[in-house]
C-alpha atoms as a PDB file:
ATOM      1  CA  UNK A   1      -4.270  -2.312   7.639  1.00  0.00           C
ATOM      2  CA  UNK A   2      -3.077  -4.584   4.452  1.00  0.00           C
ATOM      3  CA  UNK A   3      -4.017  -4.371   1.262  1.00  0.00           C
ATOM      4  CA  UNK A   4      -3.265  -7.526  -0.582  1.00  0.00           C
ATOM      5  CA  UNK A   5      -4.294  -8.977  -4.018  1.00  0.00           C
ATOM      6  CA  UNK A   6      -5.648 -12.494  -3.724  1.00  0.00           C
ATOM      7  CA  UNK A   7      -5.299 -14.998  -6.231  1.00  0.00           C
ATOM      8  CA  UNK A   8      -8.416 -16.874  -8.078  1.00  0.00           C
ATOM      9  CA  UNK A   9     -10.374 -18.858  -6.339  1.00  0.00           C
ATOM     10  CA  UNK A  10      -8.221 -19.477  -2.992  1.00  0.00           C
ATOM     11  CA  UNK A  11     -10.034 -20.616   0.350  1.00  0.00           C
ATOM     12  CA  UNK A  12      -9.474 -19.555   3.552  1.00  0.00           C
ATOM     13  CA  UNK A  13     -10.408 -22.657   5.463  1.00  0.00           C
ATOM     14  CA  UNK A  14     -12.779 -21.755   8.155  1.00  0.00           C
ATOM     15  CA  UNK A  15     -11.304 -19.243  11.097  1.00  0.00           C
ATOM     16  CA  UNK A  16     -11.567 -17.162  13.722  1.00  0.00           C
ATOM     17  CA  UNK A  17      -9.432 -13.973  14.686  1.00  0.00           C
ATOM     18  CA  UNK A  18      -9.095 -12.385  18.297  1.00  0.00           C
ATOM     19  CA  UNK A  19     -10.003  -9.350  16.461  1.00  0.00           C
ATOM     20  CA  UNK A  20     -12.571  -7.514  14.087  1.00  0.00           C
ATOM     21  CA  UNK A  21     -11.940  -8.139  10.867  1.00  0.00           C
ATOM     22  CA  UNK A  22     -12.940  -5.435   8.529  1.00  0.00           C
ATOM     23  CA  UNK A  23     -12.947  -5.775   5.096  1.00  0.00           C
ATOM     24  CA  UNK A  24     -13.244  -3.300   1.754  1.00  0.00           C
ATOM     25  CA  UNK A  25     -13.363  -4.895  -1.554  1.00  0.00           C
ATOM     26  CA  UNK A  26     -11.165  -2.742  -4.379  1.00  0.00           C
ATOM     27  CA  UNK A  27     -11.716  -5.341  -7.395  1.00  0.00           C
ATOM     28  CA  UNK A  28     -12.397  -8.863  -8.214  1.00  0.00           C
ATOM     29  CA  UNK A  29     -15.498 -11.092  -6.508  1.00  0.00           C
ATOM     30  CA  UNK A  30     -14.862 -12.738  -2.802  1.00  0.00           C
ATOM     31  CA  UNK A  31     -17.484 -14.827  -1.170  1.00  0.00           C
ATOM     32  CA  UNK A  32     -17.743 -14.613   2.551  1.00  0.00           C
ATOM     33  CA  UNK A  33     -19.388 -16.855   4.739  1.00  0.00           C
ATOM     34  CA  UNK A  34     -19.526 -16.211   8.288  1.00  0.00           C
ATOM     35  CA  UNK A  35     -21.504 -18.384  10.386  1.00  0.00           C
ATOM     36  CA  UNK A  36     -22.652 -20.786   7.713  1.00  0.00           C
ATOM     37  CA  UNK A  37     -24.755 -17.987   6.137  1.00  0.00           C
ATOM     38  CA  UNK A  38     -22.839 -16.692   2.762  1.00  0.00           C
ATOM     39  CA  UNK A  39     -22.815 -13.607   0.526  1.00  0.00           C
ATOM     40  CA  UNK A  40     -20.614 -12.431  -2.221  1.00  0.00           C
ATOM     41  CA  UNK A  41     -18.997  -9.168  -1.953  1.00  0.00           C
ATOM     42  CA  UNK A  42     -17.878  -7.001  -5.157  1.00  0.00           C
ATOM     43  CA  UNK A  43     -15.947  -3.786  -5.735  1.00  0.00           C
ATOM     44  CA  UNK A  44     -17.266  -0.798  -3.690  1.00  0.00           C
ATOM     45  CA  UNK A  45     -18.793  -3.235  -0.718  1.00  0.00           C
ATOM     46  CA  UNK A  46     -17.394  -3.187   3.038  1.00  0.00           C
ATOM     47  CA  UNK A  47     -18.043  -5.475   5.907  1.00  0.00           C
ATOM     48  CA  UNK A  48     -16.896  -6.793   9.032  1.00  0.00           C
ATOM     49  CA  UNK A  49     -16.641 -10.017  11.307  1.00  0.00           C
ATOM     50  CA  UNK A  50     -15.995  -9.630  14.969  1.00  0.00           C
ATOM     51  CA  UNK A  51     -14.923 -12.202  17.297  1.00  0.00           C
ATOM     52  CA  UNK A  52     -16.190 -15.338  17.971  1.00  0.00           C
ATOM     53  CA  UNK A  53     -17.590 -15.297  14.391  1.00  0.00           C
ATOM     54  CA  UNK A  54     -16.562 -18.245  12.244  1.00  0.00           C
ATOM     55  CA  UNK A  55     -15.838 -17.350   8.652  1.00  0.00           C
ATOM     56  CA  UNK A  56     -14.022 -18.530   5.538  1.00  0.00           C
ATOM     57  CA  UNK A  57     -13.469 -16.601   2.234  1.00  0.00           C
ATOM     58  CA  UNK A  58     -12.729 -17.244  -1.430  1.00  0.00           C
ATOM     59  CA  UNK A  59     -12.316 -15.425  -4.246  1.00  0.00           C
ATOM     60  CA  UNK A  60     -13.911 -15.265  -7.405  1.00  0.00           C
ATOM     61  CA  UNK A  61     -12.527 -16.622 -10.539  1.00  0.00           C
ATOM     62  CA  UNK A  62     -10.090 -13.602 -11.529  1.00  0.00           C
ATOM     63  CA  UNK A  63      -9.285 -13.627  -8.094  1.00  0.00           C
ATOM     64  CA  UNK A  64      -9.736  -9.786  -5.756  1.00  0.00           C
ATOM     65  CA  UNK A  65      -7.690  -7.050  -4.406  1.00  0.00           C
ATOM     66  CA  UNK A  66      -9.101  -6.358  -1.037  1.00  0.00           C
ATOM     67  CA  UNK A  67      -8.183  -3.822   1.876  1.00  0.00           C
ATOM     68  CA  UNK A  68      -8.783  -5.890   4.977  1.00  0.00           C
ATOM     69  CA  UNK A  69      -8.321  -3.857   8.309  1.00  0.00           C
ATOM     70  CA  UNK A  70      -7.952  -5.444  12.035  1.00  0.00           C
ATOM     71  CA  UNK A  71      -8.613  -4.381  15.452  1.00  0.00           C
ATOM     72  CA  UNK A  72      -6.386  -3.874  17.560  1.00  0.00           C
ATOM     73  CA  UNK A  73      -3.860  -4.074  14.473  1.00  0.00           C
ATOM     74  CA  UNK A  74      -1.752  -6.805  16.129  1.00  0.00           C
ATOM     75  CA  UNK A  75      -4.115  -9.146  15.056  1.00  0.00           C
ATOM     76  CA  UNK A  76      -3.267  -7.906  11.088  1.00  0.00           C
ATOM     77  CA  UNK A  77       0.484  -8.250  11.906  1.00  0.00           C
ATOM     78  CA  UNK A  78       0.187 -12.064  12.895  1.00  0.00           C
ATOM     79  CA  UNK A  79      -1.919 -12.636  10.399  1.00  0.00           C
ATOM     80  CA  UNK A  80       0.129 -10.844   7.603  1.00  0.00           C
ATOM     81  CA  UNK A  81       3.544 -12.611   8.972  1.00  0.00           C
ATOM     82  CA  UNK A  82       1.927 -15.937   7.264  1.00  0.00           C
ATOM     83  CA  UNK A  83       1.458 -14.210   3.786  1.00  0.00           C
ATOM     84  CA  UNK A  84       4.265 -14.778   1.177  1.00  0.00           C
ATOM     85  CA  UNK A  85       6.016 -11.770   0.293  1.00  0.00           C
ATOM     86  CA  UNK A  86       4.395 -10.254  -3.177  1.00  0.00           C
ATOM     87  CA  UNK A  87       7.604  -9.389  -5.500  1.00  0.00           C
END
């Protein structure tokens, strides 16, 4: 599990993880669209992706805090590894 503030209005770039993806939305605005079909998430929503979905995210414009969750969590690990360290 990682929780992890993401700055305003950052994209993703379309993906897909060997994993689900599970995501909980703490503050801020991020748009998901997974499969071509979109829908912006705000505080207090959840939602997942699962493998071989296609999806790309980006945040709104004072950017989110989001708890994202993968399974099995060695997906999260390689994913996190790419993530600059927050001071």
């Amino acid at each position: 599990m990682c929780g992890r503030g993401l700055r305003a209005a950052p994209r993703s770039g379309e993906h897909a993880h060997d994993a689900i993806e599970s995501f909980y939305v703490v503050s801020g605005e991020l748009e998901d669209v997974v499969n071509g079909g979109s829908r912006i998430m705000k505080p207090g929503m959840s939602w997942f992706v699962r493998p071989p979905d296609k999806v790309r995210h980006k945040t709104g414009p004072a950017g989110a805090k989001v708890v994202v969750v993968w399974a099995p969590g060695m997906e999260g690990r390689r994913v996190a590894s790419r993530w600059p360290r927050e001071p």
